[in-house]
N, C-alpha and C. Protein backbone atom coordinates (compact mmCIF):
# COMPACT_ATOMS: atom_id res chain seq x y z
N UNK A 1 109.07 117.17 115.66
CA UNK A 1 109.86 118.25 115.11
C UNK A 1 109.13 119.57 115.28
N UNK A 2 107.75 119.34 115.40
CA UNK A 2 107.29 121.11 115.29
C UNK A 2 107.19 121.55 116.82
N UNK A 3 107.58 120.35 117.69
CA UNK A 3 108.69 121.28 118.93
C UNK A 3 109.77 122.00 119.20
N UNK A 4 110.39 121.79 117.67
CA UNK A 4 111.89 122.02 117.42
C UNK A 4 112.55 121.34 118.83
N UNK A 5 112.33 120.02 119.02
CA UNK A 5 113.41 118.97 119.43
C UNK A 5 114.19 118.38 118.75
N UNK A 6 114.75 118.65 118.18
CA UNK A 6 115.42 118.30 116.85
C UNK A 6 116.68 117.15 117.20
N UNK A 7 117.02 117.13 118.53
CA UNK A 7 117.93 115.82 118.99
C UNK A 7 116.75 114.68 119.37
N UNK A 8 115.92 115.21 120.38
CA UNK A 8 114.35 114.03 120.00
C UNK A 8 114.37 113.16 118.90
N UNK A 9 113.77 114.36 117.63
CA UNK A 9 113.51 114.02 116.58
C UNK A 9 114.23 113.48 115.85
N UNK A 10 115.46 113.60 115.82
CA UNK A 10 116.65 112.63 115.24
C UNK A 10 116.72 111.12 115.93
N UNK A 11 116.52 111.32 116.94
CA UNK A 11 116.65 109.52 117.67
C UNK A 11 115.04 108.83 117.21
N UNK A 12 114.05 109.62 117.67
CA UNK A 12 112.87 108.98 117.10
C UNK A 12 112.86 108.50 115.40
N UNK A 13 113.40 109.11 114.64
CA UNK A 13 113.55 108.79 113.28
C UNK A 13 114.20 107.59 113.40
N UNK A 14 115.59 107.53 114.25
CA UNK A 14 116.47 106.16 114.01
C UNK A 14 115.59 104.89 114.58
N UNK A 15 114.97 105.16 115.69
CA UNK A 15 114.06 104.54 115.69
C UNK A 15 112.89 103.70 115.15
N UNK A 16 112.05 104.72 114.24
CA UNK A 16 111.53 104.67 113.01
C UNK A 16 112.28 103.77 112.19
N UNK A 17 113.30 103.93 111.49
CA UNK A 17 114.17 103.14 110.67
C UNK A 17 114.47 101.39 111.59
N UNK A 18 114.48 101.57 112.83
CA UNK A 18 114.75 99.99 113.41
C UNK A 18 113.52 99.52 113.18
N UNK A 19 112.76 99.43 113.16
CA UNK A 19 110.95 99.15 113.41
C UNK A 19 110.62 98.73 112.43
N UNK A 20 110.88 99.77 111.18
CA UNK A 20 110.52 99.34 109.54
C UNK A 20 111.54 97.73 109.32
N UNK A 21 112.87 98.34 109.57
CA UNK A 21 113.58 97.03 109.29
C UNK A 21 113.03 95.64 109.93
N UNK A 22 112.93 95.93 111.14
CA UNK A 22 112.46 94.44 111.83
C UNK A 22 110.96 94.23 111.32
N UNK A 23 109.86 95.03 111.16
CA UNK A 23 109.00 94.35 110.34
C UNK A 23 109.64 93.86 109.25
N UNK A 24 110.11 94.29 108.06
CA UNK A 24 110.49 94.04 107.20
C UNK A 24 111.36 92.58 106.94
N UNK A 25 111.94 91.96 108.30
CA UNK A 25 112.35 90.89 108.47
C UNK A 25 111.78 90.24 109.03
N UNK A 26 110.66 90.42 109.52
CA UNK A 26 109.59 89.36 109.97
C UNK A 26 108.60 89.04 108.77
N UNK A 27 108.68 89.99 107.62
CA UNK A 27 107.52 89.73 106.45
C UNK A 27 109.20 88.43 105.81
N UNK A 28 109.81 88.94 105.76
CA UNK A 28 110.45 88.37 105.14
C UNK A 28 110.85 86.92 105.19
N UNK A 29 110.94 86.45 106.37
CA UNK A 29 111.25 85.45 107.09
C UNK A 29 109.85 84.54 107.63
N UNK A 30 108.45 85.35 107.11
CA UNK A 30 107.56 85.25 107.18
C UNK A 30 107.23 84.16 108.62
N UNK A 31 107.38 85.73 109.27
CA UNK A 31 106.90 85.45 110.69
C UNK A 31 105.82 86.38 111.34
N UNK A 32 104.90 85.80 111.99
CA UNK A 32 103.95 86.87 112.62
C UNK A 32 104.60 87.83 113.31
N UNK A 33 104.72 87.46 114.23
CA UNK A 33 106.09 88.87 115.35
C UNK A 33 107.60 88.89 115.19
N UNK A 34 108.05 89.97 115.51
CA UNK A 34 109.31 89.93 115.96
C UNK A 34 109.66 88.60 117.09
N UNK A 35 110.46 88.01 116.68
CA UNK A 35 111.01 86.89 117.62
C UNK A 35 111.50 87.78 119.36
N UNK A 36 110.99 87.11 120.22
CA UNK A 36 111.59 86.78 121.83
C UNK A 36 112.21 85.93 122.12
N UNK A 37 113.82 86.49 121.71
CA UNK A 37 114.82 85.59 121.55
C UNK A 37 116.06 85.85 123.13
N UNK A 38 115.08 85.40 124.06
CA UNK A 38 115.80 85.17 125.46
C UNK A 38 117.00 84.32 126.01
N UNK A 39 116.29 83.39 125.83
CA UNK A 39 117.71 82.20 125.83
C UNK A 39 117.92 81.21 124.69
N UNK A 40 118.77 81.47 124.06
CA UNK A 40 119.39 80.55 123.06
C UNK A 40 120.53 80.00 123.58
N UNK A 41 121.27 79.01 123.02
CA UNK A 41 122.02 78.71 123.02
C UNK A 41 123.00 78.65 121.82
N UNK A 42 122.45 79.52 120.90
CA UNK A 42 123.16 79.63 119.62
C UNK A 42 123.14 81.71 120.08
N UNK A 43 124.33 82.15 120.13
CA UNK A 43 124.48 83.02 120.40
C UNK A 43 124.70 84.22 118.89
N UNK A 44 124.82 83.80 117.87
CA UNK A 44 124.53 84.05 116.61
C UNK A 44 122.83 84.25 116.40
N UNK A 45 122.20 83.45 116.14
CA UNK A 45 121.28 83.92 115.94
C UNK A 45 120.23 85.02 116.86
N UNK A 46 120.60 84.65 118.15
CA UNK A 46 120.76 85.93 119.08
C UNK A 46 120.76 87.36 118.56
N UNK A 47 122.06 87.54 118.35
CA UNK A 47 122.64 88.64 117.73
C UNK A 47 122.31 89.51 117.10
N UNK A 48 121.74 88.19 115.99
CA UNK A 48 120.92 88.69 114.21
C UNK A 48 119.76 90.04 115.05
N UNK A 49 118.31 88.83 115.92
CA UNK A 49 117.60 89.64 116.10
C UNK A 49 117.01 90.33 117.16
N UNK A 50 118.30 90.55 117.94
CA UNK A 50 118.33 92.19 119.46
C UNK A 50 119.33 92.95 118.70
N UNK A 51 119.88 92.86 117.78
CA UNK A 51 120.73 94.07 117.27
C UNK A 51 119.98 95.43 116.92
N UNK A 52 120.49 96.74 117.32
CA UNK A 52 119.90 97.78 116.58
C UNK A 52 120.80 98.15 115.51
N UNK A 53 121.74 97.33 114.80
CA UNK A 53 122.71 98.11 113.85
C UNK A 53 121.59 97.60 112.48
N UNK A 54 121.97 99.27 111.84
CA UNK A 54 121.13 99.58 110.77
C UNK A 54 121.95 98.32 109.87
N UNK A 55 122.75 98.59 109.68
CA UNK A 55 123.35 97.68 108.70
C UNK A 55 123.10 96.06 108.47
N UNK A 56 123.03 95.65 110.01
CA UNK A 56 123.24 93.92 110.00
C UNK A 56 121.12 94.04 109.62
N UNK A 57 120.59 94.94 110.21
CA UNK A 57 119.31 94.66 109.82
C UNK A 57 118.91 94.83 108.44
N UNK A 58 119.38 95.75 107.87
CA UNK A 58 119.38 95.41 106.09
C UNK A 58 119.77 94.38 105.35
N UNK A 59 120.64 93.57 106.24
CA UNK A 59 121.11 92.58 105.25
C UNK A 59 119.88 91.19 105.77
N UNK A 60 119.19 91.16 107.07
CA UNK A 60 117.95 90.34 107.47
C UNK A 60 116.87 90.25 107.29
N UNK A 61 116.76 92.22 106.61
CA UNK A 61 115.28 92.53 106.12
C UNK A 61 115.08 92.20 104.54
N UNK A 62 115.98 91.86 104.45
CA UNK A 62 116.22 91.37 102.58
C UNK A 62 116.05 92.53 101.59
N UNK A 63 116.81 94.21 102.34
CA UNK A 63 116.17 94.91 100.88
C UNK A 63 117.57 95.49 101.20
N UNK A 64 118.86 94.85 101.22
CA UNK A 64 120.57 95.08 101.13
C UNK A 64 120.31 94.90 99.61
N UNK A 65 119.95 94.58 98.35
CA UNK A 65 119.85 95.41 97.47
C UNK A 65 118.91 96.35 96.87
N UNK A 66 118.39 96.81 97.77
CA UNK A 66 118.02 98.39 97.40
C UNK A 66 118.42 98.75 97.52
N UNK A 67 119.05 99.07 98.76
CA UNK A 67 120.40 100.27 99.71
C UNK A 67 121.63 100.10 99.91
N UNK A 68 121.94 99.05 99.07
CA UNK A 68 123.31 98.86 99.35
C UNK A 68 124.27 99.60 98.54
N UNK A 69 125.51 99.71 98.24
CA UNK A 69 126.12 100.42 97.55
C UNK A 69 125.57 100.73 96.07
N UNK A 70 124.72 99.79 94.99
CA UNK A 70 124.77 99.79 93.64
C UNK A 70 123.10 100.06 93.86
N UNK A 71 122.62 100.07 94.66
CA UNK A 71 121.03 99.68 94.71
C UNK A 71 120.56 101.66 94.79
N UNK A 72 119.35 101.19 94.35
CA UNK A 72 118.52 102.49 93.97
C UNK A 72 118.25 103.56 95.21
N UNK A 73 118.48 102.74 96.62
CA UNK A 73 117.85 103.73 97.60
C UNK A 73 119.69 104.32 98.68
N UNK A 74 120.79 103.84 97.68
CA UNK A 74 122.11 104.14 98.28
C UNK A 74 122.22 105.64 98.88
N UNK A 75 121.94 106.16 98.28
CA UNK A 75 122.50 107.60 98.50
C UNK A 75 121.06 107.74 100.01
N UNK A 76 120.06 107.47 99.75
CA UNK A 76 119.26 108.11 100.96
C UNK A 76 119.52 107.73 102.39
N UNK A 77 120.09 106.04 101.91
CA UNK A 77 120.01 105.20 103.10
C UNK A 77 121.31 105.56 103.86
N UNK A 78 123.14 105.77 102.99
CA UNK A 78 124.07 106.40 103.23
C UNK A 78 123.68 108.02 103.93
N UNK A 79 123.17 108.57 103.30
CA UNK A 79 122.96 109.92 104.59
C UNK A 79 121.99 110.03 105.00
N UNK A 80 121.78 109.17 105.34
CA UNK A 80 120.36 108.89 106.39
C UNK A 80 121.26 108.16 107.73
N UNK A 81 122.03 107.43 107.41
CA UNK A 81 122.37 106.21 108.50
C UNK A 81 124.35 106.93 109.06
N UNK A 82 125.08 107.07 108.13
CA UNK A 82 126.19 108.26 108.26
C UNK A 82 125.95 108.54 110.01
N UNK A 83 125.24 109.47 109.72
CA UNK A 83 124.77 110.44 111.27
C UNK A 83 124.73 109.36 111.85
N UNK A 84 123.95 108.50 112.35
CA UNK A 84 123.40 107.58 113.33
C UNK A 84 124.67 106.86 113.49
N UNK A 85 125.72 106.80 112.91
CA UNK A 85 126.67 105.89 113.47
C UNK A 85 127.99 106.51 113.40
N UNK A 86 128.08 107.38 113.54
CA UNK A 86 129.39 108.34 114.51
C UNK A 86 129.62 108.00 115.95
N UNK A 87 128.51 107.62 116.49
CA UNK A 87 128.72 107.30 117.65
C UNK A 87 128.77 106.25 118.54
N UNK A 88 129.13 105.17 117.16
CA UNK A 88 129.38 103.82 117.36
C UNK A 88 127.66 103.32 117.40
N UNK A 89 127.11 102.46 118.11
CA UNK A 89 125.33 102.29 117.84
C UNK A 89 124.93 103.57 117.74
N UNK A 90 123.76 103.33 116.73
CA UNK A 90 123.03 104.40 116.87
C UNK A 90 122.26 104.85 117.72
N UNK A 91 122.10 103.92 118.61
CA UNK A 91 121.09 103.88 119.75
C UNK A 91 122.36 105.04 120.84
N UNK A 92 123.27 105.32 120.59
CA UNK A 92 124.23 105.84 121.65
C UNK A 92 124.19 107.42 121.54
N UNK A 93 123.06 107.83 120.66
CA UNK A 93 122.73 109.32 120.05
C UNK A 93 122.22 109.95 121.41
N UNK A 94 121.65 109.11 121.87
CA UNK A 94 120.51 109.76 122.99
C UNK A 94 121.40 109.93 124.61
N UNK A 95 122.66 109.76 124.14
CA UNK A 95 123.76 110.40 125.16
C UNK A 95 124.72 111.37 124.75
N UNK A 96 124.62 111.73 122.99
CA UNK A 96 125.36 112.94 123.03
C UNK A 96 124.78 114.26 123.16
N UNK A 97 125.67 115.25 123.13
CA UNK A 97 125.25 116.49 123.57
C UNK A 97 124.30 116.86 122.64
N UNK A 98 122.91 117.54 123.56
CA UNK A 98 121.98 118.21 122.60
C UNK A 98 121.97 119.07 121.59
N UNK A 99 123.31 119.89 121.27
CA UNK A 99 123.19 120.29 120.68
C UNK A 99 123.46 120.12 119.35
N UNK A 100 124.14 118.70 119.32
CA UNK A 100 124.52 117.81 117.99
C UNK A 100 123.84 118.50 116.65
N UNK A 101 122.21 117.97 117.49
CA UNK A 101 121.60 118.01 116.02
C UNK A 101 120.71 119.39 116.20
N UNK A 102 121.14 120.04 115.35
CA UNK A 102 120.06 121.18 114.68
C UNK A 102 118.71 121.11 114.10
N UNK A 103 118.08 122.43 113.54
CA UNK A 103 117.17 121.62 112.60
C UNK A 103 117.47 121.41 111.76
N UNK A 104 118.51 122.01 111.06
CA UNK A 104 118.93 121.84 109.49
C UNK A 104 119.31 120.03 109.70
N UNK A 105 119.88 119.66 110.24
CA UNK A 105 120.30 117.95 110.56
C UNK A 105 118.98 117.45 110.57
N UNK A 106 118.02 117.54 111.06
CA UNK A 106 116.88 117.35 111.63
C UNK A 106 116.33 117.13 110.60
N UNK A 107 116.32 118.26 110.16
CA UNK A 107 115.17 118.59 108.56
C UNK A 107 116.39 117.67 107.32
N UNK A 108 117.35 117.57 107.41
CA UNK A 108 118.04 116.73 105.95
C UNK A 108 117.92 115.41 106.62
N UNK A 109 117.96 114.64 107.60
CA UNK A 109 118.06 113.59 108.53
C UNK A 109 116.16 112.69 107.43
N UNK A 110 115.21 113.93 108.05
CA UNK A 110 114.37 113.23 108.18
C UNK A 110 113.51 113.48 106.47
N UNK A 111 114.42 114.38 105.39
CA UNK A 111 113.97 114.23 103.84
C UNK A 111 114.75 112.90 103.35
N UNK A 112 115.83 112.37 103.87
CA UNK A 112 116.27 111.05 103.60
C UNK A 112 115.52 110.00 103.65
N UNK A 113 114.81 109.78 104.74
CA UNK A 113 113.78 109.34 105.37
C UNK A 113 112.32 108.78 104.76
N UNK A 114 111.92 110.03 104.78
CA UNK A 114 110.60 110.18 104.05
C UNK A 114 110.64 110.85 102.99
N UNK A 115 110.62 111.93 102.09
CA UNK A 115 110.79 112.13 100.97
C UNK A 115 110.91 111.90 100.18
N UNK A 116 109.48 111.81 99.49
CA UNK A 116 109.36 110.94 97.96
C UNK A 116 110.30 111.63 96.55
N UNK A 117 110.98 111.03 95.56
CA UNK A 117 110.80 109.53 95.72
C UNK A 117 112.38 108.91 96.32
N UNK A 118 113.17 109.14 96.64
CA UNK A 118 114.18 108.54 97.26
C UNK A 118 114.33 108.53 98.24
N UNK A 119 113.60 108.54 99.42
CA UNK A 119 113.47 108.80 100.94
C UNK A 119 113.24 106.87 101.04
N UNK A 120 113.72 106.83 101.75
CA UNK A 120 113.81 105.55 102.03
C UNK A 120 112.55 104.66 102.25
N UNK A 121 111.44 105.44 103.14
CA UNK A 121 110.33 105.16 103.38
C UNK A 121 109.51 104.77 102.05
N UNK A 122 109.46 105.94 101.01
CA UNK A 122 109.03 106.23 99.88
C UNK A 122 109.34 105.05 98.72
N UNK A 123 110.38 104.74 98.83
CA UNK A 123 111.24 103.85 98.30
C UNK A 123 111.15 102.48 98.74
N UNK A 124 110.95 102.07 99.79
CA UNK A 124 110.22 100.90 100.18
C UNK A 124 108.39 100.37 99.92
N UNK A 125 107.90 101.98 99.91
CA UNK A 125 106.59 101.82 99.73
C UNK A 125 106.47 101.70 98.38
N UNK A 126 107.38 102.03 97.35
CA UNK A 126 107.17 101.65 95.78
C UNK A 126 107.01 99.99 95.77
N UNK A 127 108.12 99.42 96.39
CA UNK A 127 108.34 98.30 96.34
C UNK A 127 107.62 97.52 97.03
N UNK A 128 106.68 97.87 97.61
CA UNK A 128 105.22 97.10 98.18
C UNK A 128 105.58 95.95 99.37
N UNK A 129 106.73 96.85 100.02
CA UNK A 129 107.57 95.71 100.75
C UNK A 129 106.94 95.25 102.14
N UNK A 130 105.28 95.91 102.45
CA UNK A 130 104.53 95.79 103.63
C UNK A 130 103.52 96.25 103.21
């Protein structure tokens, strides 16, 4: 951000947010790595873990009640994740036009984020979830 890339910096954050989740489902599921899930033959469990949707990974990382509608981190994780999925995956950011995101997007994008104490990050780190 103190390039003021602020469309960068918006995909690197969503980023950020896939990374936390999939650790977060490997502590959970209490696995050393992320699974290398090449050929299955169960095309479901596949799914579960090459997906980048924020959503199906909250419900794998086991903290869909923190952030889920009634849970304590709702409001950060809702406009935090909002943006990232206008464009169907979030991963599909890094083909819209640069000028999407501003800094003001940039800068509210990434106090959701990190910003203690309801920033999502912040909010996971209460909960000693790594």
């Amino acid at each position: 951000m103190s390039n003021q890339e602020w469309s960068v910096a918006v995909y690197i954050m969503g980023f950020v947010l896939e990374c936390i989740l999939k650790a977060l489902t490997c502590k959970a599921l209490n696995l050393a790595t992320y699974p290398e899930i090449k050929s299955t033959k169960h095309e479901k469990i596949k799914s579960y873990f090459l997906t980048h949707d924020f959503d199906m990974l909250l419900i794998i990382s086991g903290t869909s009640q923190i952030f889920g509608l009634s849970g304590e981190g709702a409001s950060s994780w809702s406009g935090f994740t909002q943006e990232y999925t206008k464009s169907g995956a979030w991963t599909n950011i890094r083909y819209d036009v640069l000028s999407r995101f501003d800094e003001k997007k940039a800068k509210s994008l990434y106090a959701y984020l990190t910003a203690p104490p309801d920033g999502i990050i912040p909010i996971l780190e209460s909960k000693k979830l790594w």
